[in-house]
Each structure stands twice: as structure tokens, then as C-alpha cells.
C-alpha atoms as a PDB file:
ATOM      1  CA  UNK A   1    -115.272 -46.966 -83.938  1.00  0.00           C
ATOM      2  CA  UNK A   2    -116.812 -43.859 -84.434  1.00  0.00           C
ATOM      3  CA  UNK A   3    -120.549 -43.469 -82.476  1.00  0.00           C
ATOM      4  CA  UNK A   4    -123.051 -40.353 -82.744  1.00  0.00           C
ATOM      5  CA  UNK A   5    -124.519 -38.633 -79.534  1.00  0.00           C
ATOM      6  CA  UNK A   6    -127.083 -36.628 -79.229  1.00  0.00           C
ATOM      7  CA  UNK A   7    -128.195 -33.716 -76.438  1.00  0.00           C
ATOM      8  CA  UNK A   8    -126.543 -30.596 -75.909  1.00  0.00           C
ATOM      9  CA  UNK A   9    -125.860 -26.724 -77.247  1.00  0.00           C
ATOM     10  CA  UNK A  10    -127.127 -27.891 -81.063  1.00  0.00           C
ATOM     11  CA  UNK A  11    -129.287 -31.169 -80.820  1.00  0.00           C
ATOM     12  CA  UNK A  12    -131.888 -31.525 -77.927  1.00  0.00           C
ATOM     13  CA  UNK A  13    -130.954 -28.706 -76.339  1.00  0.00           C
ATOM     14  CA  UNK A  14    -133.268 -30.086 -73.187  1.00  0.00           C
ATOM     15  CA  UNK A  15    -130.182 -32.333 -72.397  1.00  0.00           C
ATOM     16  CA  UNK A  16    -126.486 -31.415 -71.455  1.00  0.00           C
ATOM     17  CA  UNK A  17    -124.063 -32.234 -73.719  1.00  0.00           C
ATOM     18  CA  UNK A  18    -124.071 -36.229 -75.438  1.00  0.00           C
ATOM     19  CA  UNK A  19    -126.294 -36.982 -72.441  1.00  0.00           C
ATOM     20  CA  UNK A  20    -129.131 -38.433 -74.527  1.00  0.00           C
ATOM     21  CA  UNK A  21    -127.337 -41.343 -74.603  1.00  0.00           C
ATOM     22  CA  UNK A  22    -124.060 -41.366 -72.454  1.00  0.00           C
ATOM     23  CA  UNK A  23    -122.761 -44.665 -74.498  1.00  0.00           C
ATOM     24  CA  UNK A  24    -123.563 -43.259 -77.711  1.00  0.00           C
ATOM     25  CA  UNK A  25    -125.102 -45.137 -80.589  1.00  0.00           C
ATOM     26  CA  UNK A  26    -124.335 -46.540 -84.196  1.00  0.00           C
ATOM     27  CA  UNK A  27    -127.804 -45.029 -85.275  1.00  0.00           C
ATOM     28  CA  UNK A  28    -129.338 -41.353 -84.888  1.00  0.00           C
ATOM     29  CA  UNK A  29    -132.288 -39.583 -85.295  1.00  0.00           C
ATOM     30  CA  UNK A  30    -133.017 -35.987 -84.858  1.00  0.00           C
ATOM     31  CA  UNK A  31    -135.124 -33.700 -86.517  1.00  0.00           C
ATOM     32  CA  UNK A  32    -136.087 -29.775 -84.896  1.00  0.00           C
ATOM     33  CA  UNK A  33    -137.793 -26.450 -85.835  1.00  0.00           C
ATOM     34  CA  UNK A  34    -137.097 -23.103 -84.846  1.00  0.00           C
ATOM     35  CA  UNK A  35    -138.838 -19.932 -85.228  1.00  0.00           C
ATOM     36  CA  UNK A  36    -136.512 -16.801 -84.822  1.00  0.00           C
ATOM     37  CA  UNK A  37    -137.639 -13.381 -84.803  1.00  0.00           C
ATOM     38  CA  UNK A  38    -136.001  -9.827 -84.454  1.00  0.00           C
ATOM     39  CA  UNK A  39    -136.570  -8.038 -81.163  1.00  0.00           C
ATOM     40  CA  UNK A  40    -134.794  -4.549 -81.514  1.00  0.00           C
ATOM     41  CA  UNK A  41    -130.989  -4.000 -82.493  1.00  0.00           C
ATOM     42  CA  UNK A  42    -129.319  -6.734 -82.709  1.00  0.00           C
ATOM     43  CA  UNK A  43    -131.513  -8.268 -80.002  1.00  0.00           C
ATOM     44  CA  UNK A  44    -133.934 -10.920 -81.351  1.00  0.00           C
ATOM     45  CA  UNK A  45    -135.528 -14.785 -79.888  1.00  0.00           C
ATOM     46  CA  UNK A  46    -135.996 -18.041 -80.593  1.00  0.00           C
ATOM     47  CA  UNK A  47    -138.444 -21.138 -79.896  1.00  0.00           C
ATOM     48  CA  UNK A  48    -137.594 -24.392 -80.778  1.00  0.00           C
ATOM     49  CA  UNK A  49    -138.634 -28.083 -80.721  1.00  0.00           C
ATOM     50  CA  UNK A  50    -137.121 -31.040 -81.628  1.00  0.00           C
ATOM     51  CA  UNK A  51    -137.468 -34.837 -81.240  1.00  0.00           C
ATOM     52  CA  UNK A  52    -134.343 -37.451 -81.871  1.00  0.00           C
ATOM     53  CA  UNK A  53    -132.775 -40.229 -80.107  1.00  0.00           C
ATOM     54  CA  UNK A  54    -129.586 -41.966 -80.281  1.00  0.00           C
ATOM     55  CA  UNK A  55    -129.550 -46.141 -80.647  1.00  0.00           C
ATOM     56  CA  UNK A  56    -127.241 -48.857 -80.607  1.00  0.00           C
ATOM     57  CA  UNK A  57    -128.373 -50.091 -83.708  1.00  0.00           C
ATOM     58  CA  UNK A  58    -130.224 -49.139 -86.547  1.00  0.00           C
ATOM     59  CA  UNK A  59    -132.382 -52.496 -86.277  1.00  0.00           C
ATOM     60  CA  UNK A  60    -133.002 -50.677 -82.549  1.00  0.00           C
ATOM     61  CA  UNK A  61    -134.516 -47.612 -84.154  1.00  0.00           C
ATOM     62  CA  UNK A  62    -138.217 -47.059 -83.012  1.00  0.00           C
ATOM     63  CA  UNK A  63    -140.261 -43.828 -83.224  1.00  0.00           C
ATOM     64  CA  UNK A  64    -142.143 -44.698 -80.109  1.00  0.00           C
ATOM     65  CA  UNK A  65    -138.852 -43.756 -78.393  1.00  0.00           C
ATOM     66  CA  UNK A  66    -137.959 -40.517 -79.265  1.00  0.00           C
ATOM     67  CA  UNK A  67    -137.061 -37.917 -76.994  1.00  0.00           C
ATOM     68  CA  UNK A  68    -138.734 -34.701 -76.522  1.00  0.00           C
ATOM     69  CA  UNK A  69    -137.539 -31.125 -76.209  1.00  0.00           C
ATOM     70  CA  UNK A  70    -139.161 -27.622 -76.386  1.00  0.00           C
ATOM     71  CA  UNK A  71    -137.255 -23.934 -75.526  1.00  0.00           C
ATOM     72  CA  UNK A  72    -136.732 -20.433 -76.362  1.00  0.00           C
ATOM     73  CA  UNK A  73    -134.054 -18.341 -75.954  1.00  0.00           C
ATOM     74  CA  UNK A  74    -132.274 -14.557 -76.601  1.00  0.00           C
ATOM     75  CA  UNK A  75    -129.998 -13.992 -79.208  1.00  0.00           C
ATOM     76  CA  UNK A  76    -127.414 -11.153 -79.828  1.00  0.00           C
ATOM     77  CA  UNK A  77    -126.010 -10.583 -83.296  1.00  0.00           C
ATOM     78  CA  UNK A  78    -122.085  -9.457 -82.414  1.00  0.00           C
ATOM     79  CA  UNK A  79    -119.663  -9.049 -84.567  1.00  0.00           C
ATOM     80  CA  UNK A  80    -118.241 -12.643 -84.563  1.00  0.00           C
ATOM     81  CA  UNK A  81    -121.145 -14.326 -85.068  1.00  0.00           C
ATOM     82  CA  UNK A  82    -124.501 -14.762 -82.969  1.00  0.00           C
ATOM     83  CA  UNK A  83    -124.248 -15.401 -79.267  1.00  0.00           C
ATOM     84  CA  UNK A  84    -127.291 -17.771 -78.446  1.00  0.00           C
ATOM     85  CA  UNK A  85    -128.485 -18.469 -74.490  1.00  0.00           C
ATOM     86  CA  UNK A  86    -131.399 -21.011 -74.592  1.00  0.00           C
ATOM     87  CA  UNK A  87    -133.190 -23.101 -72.394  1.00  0.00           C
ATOM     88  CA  UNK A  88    -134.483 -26.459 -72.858  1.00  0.00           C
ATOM     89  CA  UNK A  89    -137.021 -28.303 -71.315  1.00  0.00           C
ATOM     90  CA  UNK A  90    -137.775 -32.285 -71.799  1.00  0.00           C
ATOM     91  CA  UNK A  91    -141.289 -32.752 -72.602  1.00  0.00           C
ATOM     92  CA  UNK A  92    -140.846 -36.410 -71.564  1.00  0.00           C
ATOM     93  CA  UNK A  93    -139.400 -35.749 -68.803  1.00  0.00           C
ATOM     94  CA  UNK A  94    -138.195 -39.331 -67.193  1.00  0.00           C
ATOM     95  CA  UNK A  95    -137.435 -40.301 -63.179  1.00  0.00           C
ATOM     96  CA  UNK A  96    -134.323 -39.050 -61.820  1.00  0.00           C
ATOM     97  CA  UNK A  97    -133.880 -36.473 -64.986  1.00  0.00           C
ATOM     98  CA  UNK A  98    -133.556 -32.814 -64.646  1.00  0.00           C
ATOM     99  CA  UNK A  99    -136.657 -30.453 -66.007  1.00  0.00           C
ATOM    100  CA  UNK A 100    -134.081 -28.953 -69.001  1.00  0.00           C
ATOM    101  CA  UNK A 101    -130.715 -27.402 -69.645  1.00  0.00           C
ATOM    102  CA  UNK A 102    -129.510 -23.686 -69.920  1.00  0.00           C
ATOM    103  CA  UNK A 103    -126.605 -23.474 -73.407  1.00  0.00           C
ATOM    104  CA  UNK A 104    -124.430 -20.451 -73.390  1.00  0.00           C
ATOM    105  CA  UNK A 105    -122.964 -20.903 -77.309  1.00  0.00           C
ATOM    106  CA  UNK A 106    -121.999 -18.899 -80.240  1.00  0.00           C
ATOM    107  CA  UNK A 107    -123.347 -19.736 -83.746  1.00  0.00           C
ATOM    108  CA  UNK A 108    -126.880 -20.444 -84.980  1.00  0.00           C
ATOM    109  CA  UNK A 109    -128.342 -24.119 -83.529  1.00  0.00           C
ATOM    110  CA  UNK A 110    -128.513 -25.105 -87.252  1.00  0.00           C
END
């Protein structure tokens, strides 16, 4: 009963939340890379890209249909943990599909 989802604040962060997919899948694939670096107190950025999709199956899995997303975004260390705002854009961007998302989270992506 359980399906995974993909798209939102820590997995292609070009999408809004589980919007890869809307149904959701029994089979997932993600993989991402992001470079931080420290700006000045506290204060420091990020650029990321990842690739992943989410399928029914995992007989349905095919590379040639991954999705695409590449961002950067600000980062303040607070006392609670880090306070991330990043913007995604979809590098394969389809018909009828936004350019990319703006996430507003707390916590590192991964």
C-alpha cells in the first residue's frame, strides 16, 4: 500500500511537493549533488542538481526518463538548525509545466 513520490523541498527541488508523479510509484530513482559554500556569518549558498523519477513499476524503470533539475539557493545557520530557501528549475522542462519551484524549509536537503 505504501508508494514513493518524488519532487519537492528535498528531492527535485524543480517540482512542488510529490508532483513528479501525482499517483506515486512502486519504484524510485533519485540521485543529486550539491556544492555548499560559506558566504559570511552564518550566511552561506548552495547549487544543486539532481535527476530521479518515480514509476509504477520497477519493470517500468528507464534512464531515458529521468527528470531533470538544477538550483541554488541561500542558507542561514540559526540556532535550530539551517533555514534553506532554494529555487529549482526543470532542465526538461515539459508543455504545460512551470519553469521551477521556490522551497522555504529548515534542515539540510540531504
Amino acid at each position: 500500500p505504501d508508494r514513493f513520490y518524488a519532487g519537492g523541498d528535498y528531492s527535485l527541488r524543480g517540482f512542488g511537493i510529490d508532483a513528479v508523479n501525482p499517483l506515486g510509484g512502486n519504484a524510485l530513482l533519485l540521485g543529486g549533488a550539491e556544492l555548499r559554500l560559506d558566504v559570511w556569518h552564518g550566511f552561506s549558498t548552495g547549487l544543486f542538481l539532481e535527476a530521479g523519477n518515480v514509476y509504477g513499476l520497477v519493470s517500468q524503470m528507464d534512464l531515458a526518463n529521468l527528470r531533470y533539475t538544477a538550483g541554488m539557493g541561500v542558507r542561514y545557520k540559526s540556532a535550530f538548525g539551517p533555514i534553506r530557501v532554494d529555487y529549482g528549475w526543470k532542465l526538461d522542462r515539459r508543455p504545460q509545466e512551470s519553469a521551477g519551484e521556490l522551497h522555504v524549509t529548515i534542515g539540510h536537503a540531504f
